[in-house]
PDB file of N, CA and C in Angstrom:
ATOM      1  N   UNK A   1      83.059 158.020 172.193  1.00  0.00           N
ATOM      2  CA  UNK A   1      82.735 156.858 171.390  1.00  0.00           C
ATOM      3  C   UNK A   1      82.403 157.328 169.972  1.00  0.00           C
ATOM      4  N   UNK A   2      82.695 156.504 169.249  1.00  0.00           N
ATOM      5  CA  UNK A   2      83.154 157.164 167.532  1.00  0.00           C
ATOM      6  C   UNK A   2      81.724 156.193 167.270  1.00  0.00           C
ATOM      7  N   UNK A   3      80.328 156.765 166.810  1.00  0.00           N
ATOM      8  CA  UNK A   3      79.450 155.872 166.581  1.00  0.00           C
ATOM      9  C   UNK A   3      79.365 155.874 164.615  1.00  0.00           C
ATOM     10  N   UNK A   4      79.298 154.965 163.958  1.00  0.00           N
ATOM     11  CA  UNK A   4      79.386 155.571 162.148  1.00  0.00           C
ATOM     12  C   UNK A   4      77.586 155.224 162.182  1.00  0.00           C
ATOM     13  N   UNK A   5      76.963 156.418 161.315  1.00  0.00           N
ATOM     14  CA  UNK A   5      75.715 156.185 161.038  1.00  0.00           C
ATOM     15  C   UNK A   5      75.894 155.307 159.738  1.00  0.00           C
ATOM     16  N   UNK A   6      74.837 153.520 159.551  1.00  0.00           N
ATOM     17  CA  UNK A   6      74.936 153.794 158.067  1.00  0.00           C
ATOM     18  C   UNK A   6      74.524 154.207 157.280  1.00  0.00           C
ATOM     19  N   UNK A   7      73.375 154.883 157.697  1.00  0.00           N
ATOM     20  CA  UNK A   7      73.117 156.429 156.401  1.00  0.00           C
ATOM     21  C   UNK A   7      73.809 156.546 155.821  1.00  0.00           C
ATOM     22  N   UNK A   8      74.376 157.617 156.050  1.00  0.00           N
ATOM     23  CA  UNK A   8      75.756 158.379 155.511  1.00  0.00           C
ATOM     24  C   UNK A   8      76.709 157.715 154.977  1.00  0.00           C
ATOM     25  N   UNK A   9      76.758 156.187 155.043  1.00  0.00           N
ATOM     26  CA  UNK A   9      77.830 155.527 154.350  1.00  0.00           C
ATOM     27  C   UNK A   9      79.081 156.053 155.125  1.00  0.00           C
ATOM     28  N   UNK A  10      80.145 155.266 154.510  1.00  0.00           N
ATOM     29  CA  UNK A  10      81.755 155.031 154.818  1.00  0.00           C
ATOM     30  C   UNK A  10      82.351 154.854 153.848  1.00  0.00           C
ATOM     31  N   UNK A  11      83.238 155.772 153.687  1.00  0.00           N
ATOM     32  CA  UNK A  11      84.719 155.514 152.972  1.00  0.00           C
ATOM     33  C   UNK A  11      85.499 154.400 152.562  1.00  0.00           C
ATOM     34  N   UNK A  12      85.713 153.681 151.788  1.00  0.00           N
ATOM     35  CA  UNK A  12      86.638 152.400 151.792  1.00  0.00           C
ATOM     36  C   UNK A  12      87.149 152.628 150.443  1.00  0.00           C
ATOM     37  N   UNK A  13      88.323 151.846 150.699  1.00  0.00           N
ATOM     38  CA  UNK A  13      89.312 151.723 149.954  1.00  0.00           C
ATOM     39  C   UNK A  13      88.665 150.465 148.854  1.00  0.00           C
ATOM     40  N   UNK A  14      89.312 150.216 147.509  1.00  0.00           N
ATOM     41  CA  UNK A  14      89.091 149.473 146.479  1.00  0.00           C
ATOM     42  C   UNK A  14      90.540 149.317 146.412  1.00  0.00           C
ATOM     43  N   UNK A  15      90.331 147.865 145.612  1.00  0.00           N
ATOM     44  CA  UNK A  15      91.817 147.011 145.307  1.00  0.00           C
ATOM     45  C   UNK A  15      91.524 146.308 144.274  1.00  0.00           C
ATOM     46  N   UNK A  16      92.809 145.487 143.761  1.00  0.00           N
ATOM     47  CA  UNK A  16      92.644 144.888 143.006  1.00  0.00           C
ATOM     48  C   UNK A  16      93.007 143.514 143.317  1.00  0.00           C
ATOM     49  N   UNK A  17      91.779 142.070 142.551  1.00  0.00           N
ATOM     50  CA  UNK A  17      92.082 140.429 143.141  1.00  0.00           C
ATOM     51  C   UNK A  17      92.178 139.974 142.364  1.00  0.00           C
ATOM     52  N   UNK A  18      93.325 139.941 141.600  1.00  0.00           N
ATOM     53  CA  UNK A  18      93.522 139.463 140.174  1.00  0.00           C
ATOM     54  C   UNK A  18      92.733 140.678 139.095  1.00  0.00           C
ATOM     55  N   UNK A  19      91.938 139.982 138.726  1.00  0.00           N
ATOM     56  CA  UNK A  19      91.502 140.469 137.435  1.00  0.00           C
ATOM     57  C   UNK A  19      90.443 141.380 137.581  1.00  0.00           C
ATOM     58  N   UNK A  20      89.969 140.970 138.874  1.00  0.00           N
ATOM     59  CA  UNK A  20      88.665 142.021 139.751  1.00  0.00           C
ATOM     60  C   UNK A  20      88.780 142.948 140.295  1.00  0.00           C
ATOM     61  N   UNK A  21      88.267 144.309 140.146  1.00  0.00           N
ATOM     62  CA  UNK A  21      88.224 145.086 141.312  1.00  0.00           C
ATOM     63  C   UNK A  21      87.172 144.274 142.453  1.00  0.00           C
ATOM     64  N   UNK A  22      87.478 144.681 143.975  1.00  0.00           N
ATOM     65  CA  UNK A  22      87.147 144.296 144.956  1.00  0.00           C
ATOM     66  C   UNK A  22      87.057 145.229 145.897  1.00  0.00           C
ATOM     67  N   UNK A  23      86.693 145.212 147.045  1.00  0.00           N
ATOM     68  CA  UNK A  23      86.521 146.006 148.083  1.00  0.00           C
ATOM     69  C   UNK A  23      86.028 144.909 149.559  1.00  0.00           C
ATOM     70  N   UNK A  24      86.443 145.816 150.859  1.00  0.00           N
ATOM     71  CA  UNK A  24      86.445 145.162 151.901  1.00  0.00           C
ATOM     72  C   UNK A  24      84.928 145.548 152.265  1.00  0.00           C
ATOM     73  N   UNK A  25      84.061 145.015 152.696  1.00  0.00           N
ATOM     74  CA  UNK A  25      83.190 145.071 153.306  1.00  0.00           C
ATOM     75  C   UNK A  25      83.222 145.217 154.711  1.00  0.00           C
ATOM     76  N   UNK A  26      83.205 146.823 155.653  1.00  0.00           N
ATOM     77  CA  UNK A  26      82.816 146.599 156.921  1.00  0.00           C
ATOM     78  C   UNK A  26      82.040 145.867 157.838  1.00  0.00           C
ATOM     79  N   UNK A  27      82.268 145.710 158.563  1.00  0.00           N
ATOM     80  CA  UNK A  27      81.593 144.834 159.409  1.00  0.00           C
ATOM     81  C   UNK A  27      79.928 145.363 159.644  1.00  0.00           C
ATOM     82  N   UNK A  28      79.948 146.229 159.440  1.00  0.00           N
ATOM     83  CA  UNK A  28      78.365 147.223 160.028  1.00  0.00           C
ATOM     84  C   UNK A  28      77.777 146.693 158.677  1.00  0.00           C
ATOM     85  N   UNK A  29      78.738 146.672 157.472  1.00  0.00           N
ATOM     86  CA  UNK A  29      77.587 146.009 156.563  1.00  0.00           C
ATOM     87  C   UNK A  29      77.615 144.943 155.902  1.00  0.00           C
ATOM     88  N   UNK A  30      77.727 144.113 156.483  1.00  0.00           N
ATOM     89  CA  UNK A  30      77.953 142.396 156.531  1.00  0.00           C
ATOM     90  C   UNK A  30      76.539 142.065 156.320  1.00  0.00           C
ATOM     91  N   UNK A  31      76.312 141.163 154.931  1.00  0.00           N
ATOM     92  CA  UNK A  31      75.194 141.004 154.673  1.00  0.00           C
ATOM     93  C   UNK A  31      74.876 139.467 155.199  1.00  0.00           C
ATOM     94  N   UNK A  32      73.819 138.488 155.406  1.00  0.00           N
ATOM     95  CA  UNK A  32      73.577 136.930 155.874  1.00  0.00           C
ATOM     96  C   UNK A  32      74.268 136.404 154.556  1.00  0.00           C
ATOM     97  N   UNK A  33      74.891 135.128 154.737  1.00  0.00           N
ATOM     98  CA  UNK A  33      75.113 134.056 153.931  1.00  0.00           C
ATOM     99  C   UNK A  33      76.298 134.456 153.228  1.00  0.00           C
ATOM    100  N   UNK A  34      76.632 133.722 152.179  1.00  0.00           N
ATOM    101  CA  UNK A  34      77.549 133.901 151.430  1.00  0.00           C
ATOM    102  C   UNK A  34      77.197 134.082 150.210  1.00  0.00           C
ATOM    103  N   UNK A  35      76.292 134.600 149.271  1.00  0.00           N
ATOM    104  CA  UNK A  35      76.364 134.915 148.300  1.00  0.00           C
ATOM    105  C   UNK A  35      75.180 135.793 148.281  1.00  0.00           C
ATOM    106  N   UNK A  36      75.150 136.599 146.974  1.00  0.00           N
ATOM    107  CA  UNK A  36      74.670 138.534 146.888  1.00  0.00           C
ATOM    108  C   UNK A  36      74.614 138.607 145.464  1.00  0.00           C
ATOM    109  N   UNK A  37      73.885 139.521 145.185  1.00  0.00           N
ATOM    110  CA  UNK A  37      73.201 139.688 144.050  1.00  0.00           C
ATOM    111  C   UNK A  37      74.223 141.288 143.519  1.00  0.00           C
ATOM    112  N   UNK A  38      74.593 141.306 142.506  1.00  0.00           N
ATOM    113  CA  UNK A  38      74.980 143.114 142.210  1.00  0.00           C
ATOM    114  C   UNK A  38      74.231 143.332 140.930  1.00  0.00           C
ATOM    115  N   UNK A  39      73.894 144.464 141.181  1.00  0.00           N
ATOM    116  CA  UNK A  39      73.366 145.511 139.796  1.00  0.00           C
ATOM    117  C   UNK A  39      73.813 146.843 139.968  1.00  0.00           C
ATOM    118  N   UNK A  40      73.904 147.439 138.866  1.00  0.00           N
ATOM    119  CA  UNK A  40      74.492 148.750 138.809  1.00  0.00           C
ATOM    120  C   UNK A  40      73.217 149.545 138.639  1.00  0.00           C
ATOM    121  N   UNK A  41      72.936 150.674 139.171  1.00  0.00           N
ATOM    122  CA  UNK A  41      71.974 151.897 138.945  1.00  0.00           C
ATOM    123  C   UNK A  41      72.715 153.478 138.504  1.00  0.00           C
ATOM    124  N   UNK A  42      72.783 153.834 137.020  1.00  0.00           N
ATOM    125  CA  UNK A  42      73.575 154.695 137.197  1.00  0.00           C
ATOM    126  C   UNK A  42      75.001 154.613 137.763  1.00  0.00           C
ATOM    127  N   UNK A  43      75.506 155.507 138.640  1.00  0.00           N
ATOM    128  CA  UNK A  43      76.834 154.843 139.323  1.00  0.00           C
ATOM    129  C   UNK A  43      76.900 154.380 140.439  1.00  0.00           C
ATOM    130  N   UNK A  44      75.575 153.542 140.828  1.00  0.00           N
ATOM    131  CA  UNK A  44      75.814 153.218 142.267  1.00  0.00           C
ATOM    132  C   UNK A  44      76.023 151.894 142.155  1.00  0.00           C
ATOM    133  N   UNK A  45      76.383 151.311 142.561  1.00  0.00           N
ATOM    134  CA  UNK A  45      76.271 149.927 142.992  1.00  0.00           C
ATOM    135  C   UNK A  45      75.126 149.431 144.019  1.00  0.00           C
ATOM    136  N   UNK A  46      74.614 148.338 143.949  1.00  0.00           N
ATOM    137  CA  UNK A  46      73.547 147.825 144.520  1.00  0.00           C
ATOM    138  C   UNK A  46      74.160 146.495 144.984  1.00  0.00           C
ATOM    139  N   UNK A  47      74.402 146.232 145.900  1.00  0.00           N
ATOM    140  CA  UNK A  47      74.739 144.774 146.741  1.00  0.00           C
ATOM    141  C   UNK A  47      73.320 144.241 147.611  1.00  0.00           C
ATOM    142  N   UNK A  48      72.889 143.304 147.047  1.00  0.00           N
ATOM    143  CA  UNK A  48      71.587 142.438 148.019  1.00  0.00           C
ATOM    144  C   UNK A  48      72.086 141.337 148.548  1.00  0.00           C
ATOM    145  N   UNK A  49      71.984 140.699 149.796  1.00  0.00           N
ATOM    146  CA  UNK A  49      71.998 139.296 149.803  1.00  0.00           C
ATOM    147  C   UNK A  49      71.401 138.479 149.156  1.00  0.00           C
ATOM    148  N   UNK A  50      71.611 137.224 148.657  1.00  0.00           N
ATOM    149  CA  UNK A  50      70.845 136.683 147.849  1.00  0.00           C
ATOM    150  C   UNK A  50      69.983 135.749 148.692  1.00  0.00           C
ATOM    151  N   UNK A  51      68.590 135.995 148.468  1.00  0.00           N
ATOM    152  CA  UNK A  51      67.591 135.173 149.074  1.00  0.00           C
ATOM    153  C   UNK A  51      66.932 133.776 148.359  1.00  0.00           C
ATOM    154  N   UNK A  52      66.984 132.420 149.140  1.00  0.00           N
ATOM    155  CA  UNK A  52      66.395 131.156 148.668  1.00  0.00           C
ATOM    156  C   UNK A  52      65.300 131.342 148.470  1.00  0.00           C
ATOM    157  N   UNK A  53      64.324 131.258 147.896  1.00  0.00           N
ATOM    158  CA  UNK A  53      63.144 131.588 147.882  1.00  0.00           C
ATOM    159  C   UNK A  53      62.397 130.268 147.363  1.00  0.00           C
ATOM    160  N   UNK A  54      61.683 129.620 147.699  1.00  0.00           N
ATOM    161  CA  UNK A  54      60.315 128.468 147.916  1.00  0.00           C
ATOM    162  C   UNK A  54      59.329 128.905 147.195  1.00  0.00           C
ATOM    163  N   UNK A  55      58.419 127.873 147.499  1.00  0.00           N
ATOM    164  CA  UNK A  55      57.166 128.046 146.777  1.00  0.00           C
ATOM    165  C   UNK A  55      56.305 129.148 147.851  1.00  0.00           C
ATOM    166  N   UNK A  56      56.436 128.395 148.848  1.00  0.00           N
ATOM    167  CA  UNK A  56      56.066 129.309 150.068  1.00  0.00           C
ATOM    168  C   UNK A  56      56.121 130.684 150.455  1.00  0.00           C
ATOM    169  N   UNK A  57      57.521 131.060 150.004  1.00  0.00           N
ATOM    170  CA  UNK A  57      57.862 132.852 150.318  1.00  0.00           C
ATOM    171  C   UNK A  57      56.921 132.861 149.330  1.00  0.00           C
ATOM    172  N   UNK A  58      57.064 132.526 147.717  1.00  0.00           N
ATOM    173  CA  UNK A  58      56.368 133.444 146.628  1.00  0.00           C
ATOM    174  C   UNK A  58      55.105 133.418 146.663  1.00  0.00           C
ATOM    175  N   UNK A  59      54.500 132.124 147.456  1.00  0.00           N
ATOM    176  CA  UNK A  59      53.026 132.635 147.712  1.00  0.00           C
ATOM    177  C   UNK A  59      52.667 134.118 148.734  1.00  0.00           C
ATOM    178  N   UNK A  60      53.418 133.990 149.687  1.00  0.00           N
ATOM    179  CA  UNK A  60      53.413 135.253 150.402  1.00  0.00           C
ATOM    180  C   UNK A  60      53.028 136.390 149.524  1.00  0.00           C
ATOM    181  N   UNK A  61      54.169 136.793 148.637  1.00  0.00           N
ATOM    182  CA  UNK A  61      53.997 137.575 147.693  1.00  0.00           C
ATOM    183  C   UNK A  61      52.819 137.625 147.019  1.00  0.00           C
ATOM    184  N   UNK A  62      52.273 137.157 146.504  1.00  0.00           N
ATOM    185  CA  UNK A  62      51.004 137.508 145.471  1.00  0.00           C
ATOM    186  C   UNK A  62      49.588 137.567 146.188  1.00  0.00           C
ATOM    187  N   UNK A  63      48.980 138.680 145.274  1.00  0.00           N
ATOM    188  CA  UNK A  63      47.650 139.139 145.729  1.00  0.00           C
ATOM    189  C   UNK A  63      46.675 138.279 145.793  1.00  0.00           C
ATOM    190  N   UNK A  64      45.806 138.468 147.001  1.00  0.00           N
ATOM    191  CA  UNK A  64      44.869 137.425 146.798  1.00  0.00           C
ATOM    192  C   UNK A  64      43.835 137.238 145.982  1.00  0.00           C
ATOM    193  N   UNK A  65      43.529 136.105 145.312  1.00  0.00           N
ATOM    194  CA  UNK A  65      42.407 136.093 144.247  1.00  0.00           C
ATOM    195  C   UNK A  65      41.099 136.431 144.540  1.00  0.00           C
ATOM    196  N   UNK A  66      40.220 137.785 143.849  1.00  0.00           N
ATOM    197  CA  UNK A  66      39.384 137.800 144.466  1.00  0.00           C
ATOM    198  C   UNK A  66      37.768 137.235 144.066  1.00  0.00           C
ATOM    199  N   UNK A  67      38.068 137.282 142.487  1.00  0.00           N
ATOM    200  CA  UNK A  67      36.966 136.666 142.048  1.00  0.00           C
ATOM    201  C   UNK A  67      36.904 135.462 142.055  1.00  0.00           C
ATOM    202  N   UNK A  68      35.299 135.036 141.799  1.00  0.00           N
ATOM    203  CA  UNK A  68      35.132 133.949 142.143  1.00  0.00           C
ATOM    204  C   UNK A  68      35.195 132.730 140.561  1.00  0.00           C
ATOM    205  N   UNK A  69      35.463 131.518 141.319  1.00  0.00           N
ATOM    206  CA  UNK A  69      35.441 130.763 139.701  1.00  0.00           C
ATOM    207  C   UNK A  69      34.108 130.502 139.646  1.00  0.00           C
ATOM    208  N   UNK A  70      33.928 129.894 138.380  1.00  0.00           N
ATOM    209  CA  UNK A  70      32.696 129.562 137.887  1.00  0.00           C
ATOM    210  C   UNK A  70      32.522 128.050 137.954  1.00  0.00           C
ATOM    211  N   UNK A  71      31.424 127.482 138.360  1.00  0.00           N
ATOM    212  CA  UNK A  71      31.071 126.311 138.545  1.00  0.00           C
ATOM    213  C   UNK A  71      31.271 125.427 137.784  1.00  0.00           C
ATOM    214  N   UNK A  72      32.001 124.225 137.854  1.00  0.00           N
ATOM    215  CA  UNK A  72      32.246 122.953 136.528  1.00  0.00           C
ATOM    216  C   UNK A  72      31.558 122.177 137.386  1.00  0.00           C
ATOM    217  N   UNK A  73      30.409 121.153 136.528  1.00  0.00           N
ATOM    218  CA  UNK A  73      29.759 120.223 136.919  1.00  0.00           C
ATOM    219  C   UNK A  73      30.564 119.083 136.516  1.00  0.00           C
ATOM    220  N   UNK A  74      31.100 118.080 136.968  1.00  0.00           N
ATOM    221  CA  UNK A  74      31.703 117.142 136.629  1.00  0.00           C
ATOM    222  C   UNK A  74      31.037 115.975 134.998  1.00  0.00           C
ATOM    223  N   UNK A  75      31.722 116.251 134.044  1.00  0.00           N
ATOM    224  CA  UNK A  75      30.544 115.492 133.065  1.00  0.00           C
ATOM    225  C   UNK A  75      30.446 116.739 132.079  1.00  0.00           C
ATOM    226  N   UNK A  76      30.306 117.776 132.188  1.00  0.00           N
ATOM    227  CA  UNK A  76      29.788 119.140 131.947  1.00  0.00           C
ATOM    228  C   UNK A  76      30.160 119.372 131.016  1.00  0.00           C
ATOM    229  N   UNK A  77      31.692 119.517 130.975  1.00  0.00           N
ATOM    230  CA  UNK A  77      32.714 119.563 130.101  1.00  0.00           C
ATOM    231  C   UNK A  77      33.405 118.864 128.728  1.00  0.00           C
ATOM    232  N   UNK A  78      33.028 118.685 127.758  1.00  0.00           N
ATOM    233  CA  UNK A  78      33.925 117.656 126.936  1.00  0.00           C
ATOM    234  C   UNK A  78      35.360 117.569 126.856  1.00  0.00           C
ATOM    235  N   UNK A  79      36.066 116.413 127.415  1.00  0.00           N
ATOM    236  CA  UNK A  79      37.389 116.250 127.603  1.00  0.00           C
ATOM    237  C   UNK A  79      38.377 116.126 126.148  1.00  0.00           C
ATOM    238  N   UNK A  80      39.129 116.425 126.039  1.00  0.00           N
ATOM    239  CA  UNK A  80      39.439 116.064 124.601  1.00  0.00           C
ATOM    240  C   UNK A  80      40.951 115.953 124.885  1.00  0.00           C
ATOM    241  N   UNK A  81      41.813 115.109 123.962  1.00  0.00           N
ATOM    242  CA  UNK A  81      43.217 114.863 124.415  1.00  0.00           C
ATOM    243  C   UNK A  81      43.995 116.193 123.665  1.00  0.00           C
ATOM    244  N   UNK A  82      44.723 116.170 124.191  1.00  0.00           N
ATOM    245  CA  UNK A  82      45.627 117.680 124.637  1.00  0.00           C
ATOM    246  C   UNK A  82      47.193 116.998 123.567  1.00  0.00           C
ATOM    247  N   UNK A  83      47.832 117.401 123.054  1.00  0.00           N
ATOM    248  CA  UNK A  83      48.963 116.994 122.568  1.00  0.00           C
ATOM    249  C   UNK A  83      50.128 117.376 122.674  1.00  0.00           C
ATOM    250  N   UNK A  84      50.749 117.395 123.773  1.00  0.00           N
ATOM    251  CA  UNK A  84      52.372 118.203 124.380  1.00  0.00           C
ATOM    252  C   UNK A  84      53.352 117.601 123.590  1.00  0.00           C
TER     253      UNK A  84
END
């Protein structure tokens, strides 16, 4: 049994789709969905799937706040109109 690590990567061929170079994507690295992000690093190429992201994931992301706020007494404050 011929197992391919994808460590090590695989060989593939490049072509041309019209005006694009292109390449086949193996099956071992078949990313979710249909659309992907590219950036170049030096000479590598970088392929991501592209992720939907919510309000929800990005809260995930961020650190939790640790200090504390400071007390507003309702009244406390002088309101004043703001001009956008």
């Amino acid at each position: 049994m011929n197992v391919i690590r994808i460590e090590e990567g695989r060989e593939v061929r490049l072509f041309r789709n019209g005006r694009n170079q292109a390449v086949r994507i193996p099956v071992e690295f078949e990313l979710p969905g249909n659309e992907a992000i590219m950036r170049k690093e030096g000479d590598r190429l970088i392929i991501e799937p592209k992720t939907k992201s919510g309000l929800l994931e990005w809260l995930a992301t961020i650190e939790p706040w640790d200090e504390e706020f400071p007390d507003v007494d309702e009244g406390q404050l002088p309101l004043e109109d703001v001009d956008l």
